[in-house]
Protein backbone atom coordinates (compact mmCIF):
# COMPACT_ATOMS: atom_id res chain seq x y z
CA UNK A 1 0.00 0.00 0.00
CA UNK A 2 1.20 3.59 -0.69
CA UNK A 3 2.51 5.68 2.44
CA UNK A 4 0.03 7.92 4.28
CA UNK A 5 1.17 11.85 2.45
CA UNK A 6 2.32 13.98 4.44
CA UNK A 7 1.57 17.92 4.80
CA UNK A 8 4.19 18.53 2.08
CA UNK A 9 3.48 15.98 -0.27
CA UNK A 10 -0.06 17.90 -0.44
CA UNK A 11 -0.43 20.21 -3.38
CA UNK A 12 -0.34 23.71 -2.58
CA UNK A 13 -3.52 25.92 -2.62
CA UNK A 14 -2.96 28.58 -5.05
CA UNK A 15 -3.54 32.24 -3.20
CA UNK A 16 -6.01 34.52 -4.27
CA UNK A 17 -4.66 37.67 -6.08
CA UNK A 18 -7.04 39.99 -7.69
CA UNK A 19 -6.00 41.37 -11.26
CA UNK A 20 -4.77 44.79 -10.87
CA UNK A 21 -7.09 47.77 -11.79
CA UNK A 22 -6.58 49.33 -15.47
CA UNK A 23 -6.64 53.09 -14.83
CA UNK A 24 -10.03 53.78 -16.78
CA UNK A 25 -12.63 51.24 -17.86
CA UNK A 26 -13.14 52.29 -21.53
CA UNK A 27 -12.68 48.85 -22.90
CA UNK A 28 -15.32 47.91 -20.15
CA UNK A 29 -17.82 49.96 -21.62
CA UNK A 30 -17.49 49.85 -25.28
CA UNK A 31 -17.38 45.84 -25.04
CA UNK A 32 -20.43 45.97 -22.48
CA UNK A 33 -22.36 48.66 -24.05
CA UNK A 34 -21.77 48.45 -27.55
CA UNK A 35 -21.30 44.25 -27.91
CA UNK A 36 -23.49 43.13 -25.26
CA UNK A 37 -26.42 46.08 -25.01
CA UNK A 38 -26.02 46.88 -21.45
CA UNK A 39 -26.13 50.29 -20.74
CA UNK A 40 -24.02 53.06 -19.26
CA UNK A 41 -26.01 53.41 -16.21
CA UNK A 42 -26.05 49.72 -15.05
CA UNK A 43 -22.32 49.07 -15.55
CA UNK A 44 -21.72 52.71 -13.84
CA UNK A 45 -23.41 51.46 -10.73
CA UNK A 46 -21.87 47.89 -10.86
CA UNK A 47 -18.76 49.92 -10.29
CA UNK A 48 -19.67 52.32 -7.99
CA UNK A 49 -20.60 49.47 -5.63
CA UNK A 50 -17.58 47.69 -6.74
CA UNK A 51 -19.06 44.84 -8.03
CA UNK A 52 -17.05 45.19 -11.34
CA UNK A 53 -14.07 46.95 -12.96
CA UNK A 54 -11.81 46.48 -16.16
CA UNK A 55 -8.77 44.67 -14.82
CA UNK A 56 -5.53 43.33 -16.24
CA UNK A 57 -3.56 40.54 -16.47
CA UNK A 58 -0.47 39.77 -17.92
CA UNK A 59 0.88 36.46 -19.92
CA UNK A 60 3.93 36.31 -21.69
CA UNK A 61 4.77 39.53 -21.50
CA UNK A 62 1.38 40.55 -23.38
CA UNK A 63 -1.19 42.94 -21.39
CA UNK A 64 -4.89 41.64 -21.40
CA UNK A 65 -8.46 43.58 -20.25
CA UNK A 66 -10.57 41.52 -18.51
CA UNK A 67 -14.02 42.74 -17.16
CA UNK A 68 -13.55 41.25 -13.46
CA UNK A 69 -16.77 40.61 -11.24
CA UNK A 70 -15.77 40.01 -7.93
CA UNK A 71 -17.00 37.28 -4.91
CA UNK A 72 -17.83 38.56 -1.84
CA UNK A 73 -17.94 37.20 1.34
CA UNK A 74 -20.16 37.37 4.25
CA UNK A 75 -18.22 40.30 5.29
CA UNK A 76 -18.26 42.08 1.84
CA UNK A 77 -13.57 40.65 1.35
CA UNK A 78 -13.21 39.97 -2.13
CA UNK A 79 -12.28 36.26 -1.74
CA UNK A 80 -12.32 35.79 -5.54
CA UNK A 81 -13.42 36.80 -8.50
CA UNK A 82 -14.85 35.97 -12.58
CA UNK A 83 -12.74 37.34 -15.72
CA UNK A 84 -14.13 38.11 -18.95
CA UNK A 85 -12.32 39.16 -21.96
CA UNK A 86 -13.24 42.14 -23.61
CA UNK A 87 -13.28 40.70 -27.31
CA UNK A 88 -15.88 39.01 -28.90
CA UNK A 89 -13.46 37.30 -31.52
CA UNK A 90 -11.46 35.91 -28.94
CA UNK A 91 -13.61 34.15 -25.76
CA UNK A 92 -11.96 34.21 -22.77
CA UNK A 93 -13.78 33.44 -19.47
CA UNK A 94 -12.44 32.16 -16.32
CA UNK A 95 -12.23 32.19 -12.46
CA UNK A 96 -9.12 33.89 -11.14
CA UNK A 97 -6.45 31.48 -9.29
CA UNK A 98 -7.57 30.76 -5.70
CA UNK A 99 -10.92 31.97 -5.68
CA UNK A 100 -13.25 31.35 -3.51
CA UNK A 101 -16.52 30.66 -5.98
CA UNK A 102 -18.89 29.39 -3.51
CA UNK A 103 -19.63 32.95 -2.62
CA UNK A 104 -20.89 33.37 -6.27
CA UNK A 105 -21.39 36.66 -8.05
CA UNK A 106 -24.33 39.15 -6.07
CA UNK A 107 -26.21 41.57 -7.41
CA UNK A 108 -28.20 43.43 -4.18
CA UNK A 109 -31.36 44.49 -4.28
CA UNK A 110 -33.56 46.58 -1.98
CA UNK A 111 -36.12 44.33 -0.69
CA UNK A 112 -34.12 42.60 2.61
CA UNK A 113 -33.05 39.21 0.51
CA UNK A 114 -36.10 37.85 0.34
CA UNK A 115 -35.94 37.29 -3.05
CA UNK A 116 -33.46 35.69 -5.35
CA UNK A 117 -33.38 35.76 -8.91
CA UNK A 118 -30.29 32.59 -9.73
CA UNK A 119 -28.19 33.08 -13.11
CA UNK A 120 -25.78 31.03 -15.53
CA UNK A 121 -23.43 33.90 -16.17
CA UNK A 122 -22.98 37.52 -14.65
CA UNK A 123 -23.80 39.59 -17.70
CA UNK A 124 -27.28 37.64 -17.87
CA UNK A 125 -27.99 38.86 -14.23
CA UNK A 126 -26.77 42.31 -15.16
CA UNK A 127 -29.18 42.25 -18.41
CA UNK A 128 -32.12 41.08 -16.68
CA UNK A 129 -31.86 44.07 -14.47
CA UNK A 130 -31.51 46.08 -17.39
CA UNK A 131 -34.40 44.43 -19.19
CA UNK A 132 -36.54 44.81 -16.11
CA UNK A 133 -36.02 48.79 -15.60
CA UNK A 134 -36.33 49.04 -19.87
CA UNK A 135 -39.73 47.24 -19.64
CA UNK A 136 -41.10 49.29 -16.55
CA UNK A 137 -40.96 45.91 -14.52
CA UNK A 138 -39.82 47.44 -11.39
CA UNK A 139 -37.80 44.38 -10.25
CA UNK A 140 -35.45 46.43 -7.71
CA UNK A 141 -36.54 44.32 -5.23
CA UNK A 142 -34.71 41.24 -5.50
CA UNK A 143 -31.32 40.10 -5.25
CA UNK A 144 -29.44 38.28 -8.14
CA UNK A 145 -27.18 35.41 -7.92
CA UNK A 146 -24.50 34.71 -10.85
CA UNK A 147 -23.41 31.12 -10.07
CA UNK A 148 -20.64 31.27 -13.01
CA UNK A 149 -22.23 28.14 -14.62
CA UNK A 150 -24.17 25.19 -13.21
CA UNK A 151 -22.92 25.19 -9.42
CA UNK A 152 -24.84 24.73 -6.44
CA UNK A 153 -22.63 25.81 -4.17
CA UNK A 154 -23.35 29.73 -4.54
CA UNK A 155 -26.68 29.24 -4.05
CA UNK A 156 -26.50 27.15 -1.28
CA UNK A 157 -24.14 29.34 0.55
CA UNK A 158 -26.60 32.20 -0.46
CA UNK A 159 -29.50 30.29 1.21
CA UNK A 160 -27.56 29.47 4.49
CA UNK A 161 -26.06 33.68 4.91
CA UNK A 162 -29.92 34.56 4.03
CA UNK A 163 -32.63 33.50 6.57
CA UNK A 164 -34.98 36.19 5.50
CA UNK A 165 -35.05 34.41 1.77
CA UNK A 166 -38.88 33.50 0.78
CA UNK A 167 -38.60 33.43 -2.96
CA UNK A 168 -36.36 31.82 -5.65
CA UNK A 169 -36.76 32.52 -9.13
CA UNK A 170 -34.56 30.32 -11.41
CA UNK A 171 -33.81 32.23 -14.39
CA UNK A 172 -30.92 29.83 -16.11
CA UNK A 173 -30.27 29.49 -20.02
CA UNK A 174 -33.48 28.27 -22.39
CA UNK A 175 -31.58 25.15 -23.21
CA UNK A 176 -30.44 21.56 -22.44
CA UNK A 177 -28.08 22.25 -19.97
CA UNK A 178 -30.66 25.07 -18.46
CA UNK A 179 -33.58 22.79 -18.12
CA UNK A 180 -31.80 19.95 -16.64
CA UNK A 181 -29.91 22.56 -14.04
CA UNK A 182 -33.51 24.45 -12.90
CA UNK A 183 -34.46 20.59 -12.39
CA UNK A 184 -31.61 19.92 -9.69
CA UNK A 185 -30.73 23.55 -8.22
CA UNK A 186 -34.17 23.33 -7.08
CA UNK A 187 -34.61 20.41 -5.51
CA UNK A 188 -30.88 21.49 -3.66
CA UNK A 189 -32.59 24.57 -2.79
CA UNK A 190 -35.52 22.94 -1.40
CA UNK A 191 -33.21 19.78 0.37
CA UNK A 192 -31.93 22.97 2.32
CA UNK A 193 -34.39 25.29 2.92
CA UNK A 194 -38.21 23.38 1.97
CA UNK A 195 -40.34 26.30 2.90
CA UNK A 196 -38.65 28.22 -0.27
CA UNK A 197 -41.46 29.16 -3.00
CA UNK A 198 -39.08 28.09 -6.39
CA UNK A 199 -40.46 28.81 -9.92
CA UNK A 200 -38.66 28.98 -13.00
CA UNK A 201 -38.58 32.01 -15.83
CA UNK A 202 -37.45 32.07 -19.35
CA UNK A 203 -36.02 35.10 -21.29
CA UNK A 204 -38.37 36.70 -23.60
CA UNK A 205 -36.51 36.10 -26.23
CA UNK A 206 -32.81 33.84 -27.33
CA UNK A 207 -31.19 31.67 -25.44
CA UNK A 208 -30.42 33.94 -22.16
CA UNK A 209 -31.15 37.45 -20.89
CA UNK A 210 -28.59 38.98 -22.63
CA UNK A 211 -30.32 37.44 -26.11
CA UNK A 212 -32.90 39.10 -24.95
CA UNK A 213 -31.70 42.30 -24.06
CA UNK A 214 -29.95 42.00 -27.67
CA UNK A 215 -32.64 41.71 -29.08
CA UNK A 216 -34.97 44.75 -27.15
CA UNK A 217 -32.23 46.83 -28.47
CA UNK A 218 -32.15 45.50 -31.86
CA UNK A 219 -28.47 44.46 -31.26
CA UNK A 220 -26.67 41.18 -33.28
């Protein structure tokens, strides 16, 4: 049989070190406004409450901008964070090194976490909200969760830091993968918390939100 390892025969964690700040976010913008339809005033007040910024990272001696959107912990650390390239010719999404994704990616609202609206990707929670002001929906209210994928480990560590939480609306991709994941994130949900109401919502239009935002704003 092998030998029990030891503490240095363990691989290493990898620390957390958040890309470093690019000193304006025009890249940001143009690849948020103009390629993905958000607008000014939604990514504005992403950053304001620090909830995104245009970062950098460097790779063989290259420069690359990144829209980062940070996890938060309980006590509002950065413990990790999501990078996006800026360029829709070359996809590049990621988790930074040594982050800490079971805090997922929060959007709060104003309504005291009782309601949670869950997400595939960041810019789909960002273009809901946009969606929802656009359309005169008036969904301030609620928080929304970007689980970076299909994991249910953001939204069960959202569940557990929120005892106030009544109401989960699972708004995931109009596909395979989004069908089957509404399917199982809800009965996770429900294993932890069963008193949670849990319904399910489709974009209007596409795939995702940001489809449908797209196509509201007669984007490609």
């Amino acid at each position: 049989s092998l030998p029990p390892q030891t503490a240095a025969d363990q691989p290493q964690q990898v620390a957390f070190v958040p890309p470093r700040r690019a000193e304006h976010a025009k890249r940001l913008y143009a690849y948020l406004c103009q390629t993905r339809g958000l607008s000014r005033q939604t990514i504005t007040d992403l950053v304001r409450r620090g909830l995104l910024y245009e970062g950098i990272i460097e790779r063989n001696g290259k420069e690359y901008h990144n829209a980062i959107f940070p996890y938060r912990d309980a006590d509002g650390r950065i413990v990790g964070a999501y990078q996006r390239g800026l360029r829709s010719d070359v996809p590049y999404k990621c988790d930074v090194p040594g982050s800490r994704k079971c805090c997922g990616w929060v959007i709060p609202g104003n309504g005291g976490s009782k309601i949670l609206y869950v997400f595939e990707a960041m810019i789909d929670a960002a273009s809901q909200l946009d969606l929802a002001r656009l359309t005169g929906r008036g969904d301030d209210a609620a928080d929304r969760l970007a689980l970076s994928g299909l994991d249910k480990k953001p939204l069960i560590q959202y569940i557990r830091m929120h005892p106030a939480l009544e109401r989960i609306v699972i708004m995931l991709d109009n596909d395979a993968a989004g069908n089957d994941g509404a399917v199982w994130l809800k009965a996770a949900a429900l294993a932890e918390r069963p008193t949670l109401t849990i319904t399910r919502e489709l974009p209007p239009f596409g795939k995702d939100w940001n489809d449908a935002l797209r196509k509201r704003k007669n984007l490609p």
